[in-house]
C-alpha atoms as a PDB file:
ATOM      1  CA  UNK A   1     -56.288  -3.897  75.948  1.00  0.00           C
ATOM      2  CA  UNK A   2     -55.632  -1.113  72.886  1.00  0.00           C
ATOM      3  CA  UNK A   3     -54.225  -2.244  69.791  1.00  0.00           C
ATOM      4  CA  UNK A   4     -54.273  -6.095  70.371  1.00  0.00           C
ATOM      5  CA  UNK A   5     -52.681  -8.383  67.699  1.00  0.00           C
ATOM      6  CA  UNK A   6     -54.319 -12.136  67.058  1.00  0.00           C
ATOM      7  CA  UNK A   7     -51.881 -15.388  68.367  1.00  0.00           C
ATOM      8  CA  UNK A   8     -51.387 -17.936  65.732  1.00  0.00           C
ATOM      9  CA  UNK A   9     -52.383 -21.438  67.296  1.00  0.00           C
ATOM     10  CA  UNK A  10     -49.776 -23.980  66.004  1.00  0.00           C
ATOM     11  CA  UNK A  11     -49.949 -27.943  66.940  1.00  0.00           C
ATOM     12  CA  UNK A  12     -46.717 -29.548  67.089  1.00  0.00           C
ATOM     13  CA  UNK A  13     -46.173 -33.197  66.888  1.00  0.00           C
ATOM     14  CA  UNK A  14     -43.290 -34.384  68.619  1.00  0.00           C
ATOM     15  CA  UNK A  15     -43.714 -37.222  67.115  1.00  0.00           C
ATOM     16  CA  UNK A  16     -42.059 -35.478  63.631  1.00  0.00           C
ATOM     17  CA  UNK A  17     -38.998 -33.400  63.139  1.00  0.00           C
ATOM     18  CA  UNK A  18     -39.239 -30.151  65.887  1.00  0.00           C
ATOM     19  CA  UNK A  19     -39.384 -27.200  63.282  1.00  0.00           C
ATOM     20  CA  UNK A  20     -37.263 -23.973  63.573  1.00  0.00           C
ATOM     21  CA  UNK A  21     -40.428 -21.101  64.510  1.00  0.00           C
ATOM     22  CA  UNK A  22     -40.378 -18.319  62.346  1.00  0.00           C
ATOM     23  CA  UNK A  23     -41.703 -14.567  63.206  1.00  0.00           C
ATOM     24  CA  UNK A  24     -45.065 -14.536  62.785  1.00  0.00           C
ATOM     25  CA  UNK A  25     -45.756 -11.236  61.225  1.00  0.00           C
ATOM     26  CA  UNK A  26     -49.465  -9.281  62.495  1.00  0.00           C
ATOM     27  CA  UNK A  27     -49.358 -11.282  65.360  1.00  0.00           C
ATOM     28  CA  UNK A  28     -48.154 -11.004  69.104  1.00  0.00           C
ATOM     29  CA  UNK A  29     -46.768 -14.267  69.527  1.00  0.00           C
ATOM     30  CA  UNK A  30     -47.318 -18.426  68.923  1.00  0.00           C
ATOM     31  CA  UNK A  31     -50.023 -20.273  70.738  1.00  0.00           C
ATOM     32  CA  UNK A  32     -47.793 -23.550  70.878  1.00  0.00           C
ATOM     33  CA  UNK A  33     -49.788 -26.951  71.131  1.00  0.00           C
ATOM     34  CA  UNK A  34     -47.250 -29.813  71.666  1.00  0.00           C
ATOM     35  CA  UNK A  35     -48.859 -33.461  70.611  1.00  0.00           C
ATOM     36  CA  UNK A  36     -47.583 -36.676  70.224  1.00  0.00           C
ATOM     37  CA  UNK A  37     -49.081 -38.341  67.980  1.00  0.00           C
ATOM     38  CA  UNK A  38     -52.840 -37.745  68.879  1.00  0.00           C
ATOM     39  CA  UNK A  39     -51.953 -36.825  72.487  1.00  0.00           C
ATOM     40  CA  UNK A  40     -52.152 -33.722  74.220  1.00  0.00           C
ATOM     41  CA  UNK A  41     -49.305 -32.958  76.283  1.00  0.00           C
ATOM     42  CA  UNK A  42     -49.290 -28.775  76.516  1.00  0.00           C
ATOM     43  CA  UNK A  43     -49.180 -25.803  75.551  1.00  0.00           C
ATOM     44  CA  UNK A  44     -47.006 -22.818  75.835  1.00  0.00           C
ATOM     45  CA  UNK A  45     -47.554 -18.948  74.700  1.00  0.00           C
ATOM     46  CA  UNK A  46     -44.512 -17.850  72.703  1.00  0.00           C
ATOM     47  CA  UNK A  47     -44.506 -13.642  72.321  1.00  0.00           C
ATOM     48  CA  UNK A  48     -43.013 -12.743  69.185  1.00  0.00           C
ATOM     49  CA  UNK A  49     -39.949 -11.288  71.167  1.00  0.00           C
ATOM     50  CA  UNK A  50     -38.601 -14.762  71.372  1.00  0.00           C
ATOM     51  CA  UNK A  51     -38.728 -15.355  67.919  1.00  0.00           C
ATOM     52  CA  UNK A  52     -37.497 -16.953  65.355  1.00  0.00           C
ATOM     53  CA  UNK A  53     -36.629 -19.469  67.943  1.00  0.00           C
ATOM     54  CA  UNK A  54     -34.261 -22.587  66.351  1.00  0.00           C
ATOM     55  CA  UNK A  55     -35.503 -26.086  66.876  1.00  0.00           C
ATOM     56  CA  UNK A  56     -32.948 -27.150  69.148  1.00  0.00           C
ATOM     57  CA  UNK A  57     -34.884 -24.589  71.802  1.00  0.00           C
ATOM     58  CA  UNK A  58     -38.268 -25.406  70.723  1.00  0.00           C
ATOM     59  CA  UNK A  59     -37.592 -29.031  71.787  1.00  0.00           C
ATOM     60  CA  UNK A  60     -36.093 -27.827  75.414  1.00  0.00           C
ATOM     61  CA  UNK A  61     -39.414 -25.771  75.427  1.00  0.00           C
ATOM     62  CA  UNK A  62     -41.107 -29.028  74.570  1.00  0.00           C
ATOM     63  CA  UNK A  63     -39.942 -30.777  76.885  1.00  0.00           C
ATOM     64  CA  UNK A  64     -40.124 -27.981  80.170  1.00  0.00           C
ATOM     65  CA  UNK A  65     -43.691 -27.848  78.883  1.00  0.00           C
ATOM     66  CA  UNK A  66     -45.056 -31.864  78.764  1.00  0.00           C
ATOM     67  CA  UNK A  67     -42.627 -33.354  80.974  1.00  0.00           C
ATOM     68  CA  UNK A  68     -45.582 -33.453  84.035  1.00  0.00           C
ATOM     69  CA  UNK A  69     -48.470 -34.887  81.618  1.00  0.00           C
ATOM     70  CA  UNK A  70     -46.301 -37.832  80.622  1.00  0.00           C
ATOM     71  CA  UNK A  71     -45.344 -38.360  84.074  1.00  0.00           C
ATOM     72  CA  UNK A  72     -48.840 -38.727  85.318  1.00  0.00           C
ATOM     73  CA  UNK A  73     -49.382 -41.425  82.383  1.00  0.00           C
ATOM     74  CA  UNK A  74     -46.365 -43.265  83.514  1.00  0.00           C
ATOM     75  CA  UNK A  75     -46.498 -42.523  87.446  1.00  0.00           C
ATOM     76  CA  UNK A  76     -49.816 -42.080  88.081  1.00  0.00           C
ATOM     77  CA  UNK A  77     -49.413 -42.368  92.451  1.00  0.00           C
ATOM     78  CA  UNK A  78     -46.905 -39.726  92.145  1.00  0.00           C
ATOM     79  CA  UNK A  79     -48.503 -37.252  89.582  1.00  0.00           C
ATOM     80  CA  UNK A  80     -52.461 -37.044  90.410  1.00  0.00           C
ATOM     81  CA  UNK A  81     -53.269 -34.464  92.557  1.00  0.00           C
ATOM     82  CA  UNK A  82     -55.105 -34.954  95.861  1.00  0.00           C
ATOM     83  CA  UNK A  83     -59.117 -34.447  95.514  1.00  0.00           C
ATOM     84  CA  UNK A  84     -59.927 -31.111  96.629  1.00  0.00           C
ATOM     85  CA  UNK A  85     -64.010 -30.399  97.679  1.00  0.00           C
ATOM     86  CA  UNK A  86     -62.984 -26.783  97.500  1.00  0.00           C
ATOM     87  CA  UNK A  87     -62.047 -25.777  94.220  1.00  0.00           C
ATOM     88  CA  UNK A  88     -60.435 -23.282  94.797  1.00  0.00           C
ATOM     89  CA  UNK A  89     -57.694 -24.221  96.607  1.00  0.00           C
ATOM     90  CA  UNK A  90     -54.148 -25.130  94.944  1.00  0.00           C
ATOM     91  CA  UNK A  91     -53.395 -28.581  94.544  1.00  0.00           C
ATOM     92  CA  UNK A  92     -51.460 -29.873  97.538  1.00  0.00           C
ATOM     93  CA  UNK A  93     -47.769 -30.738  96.567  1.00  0.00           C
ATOM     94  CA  UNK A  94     -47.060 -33.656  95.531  1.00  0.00           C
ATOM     95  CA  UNK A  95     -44.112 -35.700  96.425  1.00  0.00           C
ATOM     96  CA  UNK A  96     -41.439 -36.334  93.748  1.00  0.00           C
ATOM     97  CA  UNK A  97     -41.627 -40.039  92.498  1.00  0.00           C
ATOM     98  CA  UNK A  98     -38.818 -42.213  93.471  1.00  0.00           C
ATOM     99  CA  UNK A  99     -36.000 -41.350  91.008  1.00  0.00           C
ATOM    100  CA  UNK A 100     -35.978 -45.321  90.575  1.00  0.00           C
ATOM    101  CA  UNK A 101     -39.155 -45.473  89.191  1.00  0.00           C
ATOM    102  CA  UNK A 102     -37.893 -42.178  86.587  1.00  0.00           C
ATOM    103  CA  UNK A 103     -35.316 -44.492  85.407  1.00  0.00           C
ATOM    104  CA  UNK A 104     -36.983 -47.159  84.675  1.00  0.00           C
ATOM    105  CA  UNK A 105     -39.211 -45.419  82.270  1.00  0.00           C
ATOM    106  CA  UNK A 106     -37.144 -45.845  79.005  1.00  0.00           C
ATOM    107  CA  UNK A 107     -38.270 -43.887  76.031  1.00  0.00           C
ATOM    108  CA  UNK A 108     -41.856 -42.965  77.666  1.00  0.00           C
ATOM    109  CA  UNK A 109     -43.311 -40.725  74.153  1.00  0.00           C
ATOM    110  CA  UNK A 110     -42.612 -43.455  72.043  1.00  0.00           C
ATOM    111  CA  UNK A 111     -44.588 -45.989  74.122  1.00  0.00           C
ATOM    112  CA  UNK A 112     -47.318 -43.660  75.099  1.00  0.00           C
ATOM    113  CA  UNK A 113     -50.077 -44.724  72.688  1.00  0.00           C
ATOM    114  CA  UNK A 114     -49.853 -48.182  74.115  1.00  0.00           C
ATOM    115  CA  UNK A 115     -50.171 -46.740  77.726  1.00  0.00           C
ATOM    116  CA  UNK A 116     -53.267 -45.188  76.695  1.00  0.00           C
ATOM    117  CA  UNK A 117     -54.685 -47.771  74.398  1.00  0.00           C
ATOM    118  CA  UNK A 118     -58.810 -48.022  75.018  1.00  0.00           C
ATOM    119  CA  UNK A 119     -59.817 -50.431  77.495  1.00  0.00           C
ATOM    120  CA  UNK A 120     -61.426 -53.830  76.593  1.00  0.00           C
ATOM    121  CA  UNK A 121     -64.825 -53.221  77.558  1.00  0.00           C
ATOM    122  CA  UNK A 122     -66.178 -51.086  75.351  1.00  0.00           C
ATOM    123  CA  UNK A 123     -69.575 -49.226  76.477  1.00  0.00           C
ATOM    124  CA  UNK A 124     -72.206 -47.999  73.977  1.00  0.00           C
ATOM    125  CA  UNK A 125     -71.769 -44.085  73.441  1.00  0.00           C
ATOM    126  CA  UNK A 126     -74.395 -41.311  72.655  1.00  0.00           C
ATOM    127  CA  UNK A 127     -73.405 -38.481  71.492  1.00  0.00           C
ATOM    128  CA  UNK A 128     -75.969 -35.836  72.583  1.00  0.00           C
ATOM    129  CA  UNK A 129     -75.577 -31.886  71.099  1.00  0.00           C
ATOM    130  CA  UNK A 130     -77.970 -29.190  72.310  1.00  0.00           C
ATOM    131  CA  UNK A 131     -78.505 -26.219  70.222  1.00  0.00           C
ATOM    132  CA  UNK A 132     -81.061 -23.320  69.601  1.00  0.00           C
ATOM    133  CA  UNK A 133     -80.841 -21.764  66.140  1.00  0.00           C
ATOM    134  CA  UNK A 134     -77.236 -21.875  65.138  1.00  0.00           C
ATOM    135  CA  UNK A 135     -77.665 -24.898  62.728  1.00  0.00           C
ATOM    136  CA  UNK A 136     -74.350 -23.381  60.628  1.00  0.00           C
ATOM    137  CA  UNK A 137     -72.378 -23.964  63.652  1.00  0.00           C
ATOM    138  CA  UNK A 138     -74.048 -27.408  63.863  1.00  0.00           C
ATOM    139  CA  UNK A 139     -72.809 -28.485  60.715  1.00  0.00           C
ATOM    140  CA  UNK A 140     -69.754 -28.192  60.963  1.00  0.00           C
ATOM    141  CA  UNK A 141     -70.075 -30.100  64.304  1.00  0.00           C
ATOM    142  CA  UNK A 142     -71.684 -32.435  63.062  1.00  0.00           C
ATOM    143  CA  UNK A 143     -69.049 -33.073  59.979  1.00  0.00           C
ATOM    144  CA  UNK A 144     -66.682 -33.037  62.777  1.00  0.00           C
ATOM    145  CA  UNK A 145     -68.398 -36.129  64.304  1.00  0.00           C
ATOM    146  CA  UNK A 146     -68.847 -38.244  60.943  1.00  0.00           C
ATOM    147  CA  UNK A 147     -64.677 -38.225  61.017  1.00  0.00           C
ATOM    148  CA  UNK A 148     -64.167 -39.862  64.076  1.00  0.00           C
ATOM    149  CA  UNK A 149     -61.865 -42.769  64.307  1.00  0.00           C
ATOM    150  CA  UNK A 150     -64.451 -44.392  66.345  1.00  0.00           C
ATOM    151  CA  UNK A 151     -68.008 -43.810  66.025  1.00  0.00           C
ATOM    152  CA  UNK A 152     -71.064 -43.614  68.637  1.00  0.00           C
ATOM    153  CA  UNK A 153     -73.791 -45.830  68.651  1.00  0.00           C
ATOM    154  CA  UNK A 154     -76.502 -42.917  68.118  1.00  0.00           C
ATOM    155  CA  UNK A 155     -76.345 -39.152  67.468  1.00  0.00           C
ATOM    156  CA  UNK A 156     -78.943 -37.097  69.092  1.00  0.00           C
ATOM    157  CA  UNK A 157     -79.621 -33.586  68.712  1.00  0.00           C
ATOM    158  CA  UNK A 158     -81.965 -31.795  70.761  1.00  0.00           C
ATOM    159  CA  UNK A 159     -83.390 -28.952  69.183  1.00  0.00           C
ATOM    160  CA  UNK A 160     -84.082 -26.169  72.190  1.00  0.00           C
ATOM    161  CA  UNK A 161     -87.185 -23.754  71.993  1.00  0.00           C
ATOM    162  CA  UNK A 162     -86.353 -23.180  68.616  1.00  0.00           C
ATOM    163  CA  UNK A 163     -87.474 -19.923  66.672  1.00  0.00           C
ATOM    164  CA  UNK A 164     -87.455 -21.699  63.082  1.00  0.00           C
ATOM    165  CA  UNK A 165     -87.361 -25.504  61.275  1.00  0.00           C
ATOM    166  CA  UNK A 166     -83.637 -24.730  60.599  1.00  0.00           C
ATOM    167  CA  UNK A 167     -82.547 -27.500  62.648  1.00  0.00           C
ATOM    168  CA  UNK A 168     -85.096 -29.391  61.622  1.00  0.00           C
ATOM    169  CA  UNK A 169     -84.335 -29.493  58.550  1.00  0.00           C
ATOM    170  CA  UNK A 170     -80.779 -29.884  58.572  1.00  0.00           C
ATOM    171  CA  UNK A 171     -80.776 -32.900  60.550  1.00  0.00           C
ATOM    172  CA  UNK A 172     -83.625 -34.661  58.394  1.00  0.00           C
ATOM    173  CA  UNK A 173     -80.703 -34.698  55.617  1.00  0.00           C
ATOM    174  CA  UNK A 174     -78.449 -37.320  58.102  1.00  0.00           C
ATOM    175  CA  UNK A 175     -80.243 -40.591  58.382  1.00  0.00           C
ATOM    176  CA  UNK A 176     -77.947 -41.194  61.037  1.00  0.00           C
ATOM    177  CA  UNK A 177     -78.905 -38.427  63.144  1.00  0.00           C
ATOM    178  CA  UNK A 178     -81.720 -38.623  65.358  1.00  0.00           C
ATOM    179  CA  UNK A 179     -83.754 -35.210  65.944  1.00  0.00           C
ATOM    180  CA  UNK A 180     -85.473 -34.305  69.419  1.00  0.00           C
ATOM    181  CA  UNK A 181     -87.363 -31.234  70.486  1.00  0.00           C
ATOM    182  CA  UNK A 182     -87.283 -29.898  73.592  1.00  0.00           C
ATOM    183  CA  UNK A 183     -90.022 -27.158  73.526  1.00  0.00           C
ATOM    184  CA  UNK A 184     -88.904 -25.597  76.856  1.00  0.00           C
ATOM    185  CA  UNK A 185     -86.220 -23.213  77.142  1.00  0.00           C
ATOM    186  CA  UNK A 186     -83.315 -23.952  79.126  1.00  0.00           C
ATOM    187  CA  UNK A 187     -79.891 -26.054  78.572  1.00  0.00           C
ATOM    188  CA  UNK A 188     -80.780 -28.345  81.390  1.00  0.00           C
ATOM    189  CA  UNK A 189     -84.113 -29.074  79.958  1.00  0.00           C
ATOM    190  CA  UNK A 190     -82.544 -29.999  76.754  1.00  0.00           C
ATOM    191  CA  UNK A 191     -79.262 -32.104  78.538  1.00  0.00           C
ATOM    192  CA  UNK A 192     -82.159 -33.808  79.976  1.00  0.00           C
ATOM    193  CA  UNK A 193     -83.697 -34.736  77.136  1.00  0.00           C
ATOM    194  CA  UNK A 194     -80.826 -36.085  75.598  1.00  0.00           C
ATOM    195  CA  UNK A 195     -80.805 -37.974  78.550  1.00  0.00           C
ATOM    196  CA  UNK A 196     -84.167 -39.108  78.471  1.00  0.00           C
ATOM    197  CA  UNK A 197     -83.921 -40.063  74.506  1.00  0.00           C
ATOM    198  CA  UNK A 198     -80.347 -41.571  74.669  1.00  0.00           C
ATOM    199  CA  UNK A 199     -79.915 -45.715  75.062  1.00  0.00           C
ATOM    200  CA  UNK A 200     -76.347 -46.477  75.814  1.00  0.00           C
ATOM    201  CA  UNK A 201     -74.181 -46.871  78.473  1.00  0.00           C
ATOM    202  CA  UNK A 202     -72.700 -43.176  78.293  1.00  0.00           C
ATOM    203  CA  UNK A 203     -74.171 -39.789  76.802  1.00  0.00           C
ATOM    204  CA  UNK A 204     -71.305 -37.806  75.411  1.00  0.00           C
ATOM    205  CA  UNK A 205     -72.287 -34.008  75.611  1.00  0.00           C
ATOM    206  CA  UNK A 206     -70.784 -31.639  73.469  1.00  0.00           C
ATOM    207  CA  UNK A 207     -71.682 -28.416  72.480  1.00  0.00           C
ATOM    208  CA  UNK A 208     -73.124 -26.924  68.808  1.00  0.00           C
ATOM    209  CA  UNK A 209     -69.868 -25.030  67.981  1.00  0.00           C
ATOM    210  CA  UNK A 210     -67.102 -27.697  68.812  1.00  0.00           C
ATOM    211  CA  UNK A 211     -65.285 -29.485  66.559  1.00  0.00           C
ATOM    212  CA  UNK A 212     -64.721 -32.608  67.938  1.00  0.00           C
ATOM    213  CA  UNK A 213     -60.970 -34.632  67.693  1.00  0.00           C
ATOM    214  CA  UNK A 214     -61.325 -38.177  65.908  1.00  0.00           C
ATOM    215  CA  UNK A 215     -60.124 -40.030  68.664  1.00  0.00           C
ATOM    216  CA  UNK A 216     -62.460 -38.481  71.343  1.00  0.00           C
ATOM    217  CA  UNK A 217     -65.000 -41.483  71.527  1.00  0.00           C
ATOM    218  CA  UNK A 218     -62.299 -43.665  71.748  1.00  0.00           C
ATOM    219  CA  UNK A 219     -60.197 -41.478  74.659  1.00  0.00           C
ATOM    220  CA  UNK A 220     -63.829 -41.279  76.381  1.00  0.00           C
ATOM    221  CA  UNK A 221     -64.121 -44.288  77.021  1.00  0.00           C
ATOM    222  CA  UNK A 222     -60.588 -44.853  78.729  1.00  0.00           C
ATOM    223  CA  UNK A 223     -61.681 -42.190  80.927  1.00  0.00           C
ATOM    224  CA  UNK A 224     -63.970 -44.419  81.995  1.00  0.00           C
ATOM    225  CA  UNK A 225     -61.747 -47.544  83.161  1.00  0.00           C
ATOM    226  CA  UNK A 226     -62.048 -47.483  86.565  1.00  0.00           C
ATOM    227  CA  UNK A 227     -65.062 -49.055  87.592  1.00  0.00           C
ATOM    228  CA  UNK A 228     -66.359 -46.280  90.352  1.00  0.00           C
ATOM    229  CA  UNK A 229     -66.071 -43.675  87.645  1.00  0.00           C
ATOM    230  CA  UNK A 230     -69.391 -41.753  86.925  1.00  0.00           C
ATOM    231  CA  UNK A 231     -68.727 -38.947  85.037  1.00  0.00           C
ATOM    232  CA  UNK A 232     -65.658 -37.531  83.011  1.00  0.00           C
ATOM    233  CA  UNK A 233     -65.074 -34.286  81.164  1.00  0.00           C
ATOM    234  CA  UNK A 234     -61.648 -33.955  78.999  1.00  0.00           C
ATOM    235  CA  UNK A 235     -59.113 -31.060  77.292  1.00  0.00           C
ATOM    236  CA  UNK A 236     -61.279 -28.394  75.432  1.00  0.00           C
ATOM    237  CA  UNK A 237     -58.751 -26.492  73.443  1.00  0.00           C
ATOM    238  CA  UNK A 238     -59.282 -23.274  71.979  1.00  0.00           C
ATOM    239  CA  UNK A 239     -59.349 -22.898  67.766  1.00  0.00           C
ATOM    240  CA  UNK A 240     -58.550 -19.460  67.535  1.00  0.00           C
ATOM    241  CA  UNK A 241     -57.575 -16.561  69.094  1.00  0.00           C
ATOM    242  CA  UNK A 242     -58.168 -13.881  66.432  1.00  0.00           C
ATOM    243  CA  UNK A 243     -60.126 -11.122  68.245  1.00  0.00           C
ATOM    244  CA  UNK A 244     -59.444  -9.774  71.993  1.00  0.00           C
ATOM    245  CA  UNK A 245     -62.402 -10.736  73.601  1.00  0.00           C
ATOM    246  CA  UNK A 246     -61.311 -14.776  72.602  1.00  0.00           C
ATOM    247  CA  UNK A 247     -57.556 -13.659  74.118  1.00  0.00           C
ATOM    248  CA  UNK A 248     -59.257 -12.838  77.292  1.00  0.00           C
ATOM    249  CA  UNK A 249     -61.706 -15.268  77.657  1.00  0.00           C
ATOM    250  CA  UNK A 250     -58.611 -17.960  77.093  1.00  0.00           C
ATOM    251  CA  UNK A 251     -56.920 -15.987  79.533  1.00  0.00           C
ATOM    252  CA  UNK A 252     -59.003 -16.052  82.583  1.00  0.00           C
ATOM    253  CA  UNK A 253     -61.803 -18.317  81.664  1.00  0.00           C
ATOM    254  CA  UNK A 254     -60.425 -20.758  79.762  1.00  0.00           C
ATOM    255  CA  UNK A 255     -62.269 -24.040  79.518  1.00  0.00           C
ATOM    256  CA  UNK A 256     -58.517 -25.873  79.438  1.00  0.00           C
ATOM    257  CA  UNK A 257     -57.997 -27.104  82.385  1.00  0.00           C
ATOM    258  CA  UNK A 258     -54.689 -29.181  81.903  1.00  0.00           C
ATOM    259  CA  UNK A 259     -53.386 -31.866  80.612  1.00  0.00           C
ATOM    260  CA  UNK A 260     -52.812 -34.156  83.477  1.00  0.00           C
ATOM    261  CA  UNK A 261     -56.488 -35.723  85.457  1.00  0.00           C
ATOM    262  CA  UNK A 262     -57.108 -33.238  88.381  1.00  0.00           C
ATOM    263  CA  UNK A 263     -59.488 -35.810  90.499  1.00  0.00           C
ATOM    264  CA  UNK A 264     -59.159 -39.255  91.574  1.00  0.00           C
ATOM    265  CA  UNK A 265     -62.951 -40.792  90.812  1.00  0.00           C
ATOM    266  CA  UNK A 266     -64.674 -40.783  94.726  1.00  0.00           C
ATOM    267  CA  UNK A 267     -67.781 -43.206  95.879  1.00  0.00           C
ATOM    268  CA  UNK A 268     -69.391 -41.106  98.291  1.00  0.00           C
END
């Protein structure tokens, strides 16, 4: 790809007044993130041809764009897609929910945070990071953590083959960080450490360079509601898309994988 140009990542709250969208000058388009509140919804890719783009379209855009993630919260039998054991087959098609049922739904955003309000038992979390010299990256992880609206019960970072005390010493400045080497190589050897180390109900695994979002304790454990569930994984969204080889890794391996639950938990 010759002569690429960044995207500019811009979060929308629908929740606030929808802004007229400029041209973004030195850049190919807008990576458009549409929230409400502190809820994903979607996202769109907006090339710079479009723009400037009045608010009056940005909110149609909006509302192509979300329209299926608030369904599933609201219509759940309608919206979840069937397991599939092979992933690489499409989801099968779903039939359309009773138009009944769409009616019924009256002013769905604006109720949404009390759909997805955190369940009433409330497991013990540990948060468990794995890293190997990168304790820069780390830090700001970590300061990502400390804001969350609800905090774990124990932070553990396991410390992987390392090559210097870096880590070390970093985490002996947080009292309320607990440190763990794992001498042997490897980023299962180290999950399972965490594992090993960690005493609550769920580890929460996240990685050295991730900035975490303040209510992702909290939306971890509604992931966990049903009782059969084992294990969850949630919306990674990208930061930045500055150089070409983060445009094509968000392009074809992107660790988003929507905004709506693609499996139904399973006993097998």
């Amino acid at each position: 790809m010759t002569g690429f140009l960044p995207w500019k990542i811009l979060h929308l709250d629908l929740s606030q007044t929808v802004p007229d969208l400029a041209i973004a000058p030195e850049y190919q388009g807008l990576y458009l993130v549409f929230w409400w509140q502190n809820i994903p919804l979607g996202h769109q890719e907006l090339v710079s041809a479009r723009l400037p783009m009045p608010a009056s379209q940005v909110a149609h855009l909006a509302a192509q764009t979300v329209t299926l993630a608030i369904g599933q919260h609201w219509l759940k039998q309608n919206f979840v897609p069937a397991f599939q054991e092979n992933p690489n087959k499409p989801d099968s098609p779903q039939a359309p929910p009773p138009l009944a049922d769409l009616m019924a739904v009256e002013h769905p955003l604006t109720k949404l945070p009390a759909q997805l309000s955190p369940p009433a038992k409330q497991e013990t979390v540990s948060i468990v990071i794995c890293t190997r010299d990168r304790p820069q990256a780390l830090a700001r992880c970590l300061q990502s953590i400390a804001r969350l609206s609800v905090l774990p019960d124990e932070i553990l970072v396991v410390d992987n083959a390392p090559t210097s005390h870096a880590t070390r010493d970093l985490v002996a400045q947080m009292p309320q960080v607990r440190y763990v080497l794992e001498p042997q190589p490897g980023l299962s050897y180290a999950r399972n450490a965490g594992i090993a180390h960690s005493t609550s109900d769920i580890a929460a695994f996240t990685d050295d360079d991730v900035e975490v979002h303040p209510d992702w304790i909290a939306q971890l454990r509604w992931g966990f509601a049903e009782p059969d569930a084992m294990v969850v994984t949630g919306l990674v969204l990208v930061s930045e898309l500055e150089s070409e080889s983060q445009w094509l890794f968000e392009r074809y391996w992107s660790f988003n994988r929507g905004y709506r639950r693609k499996f139904r938990s399973h006993l097998f």
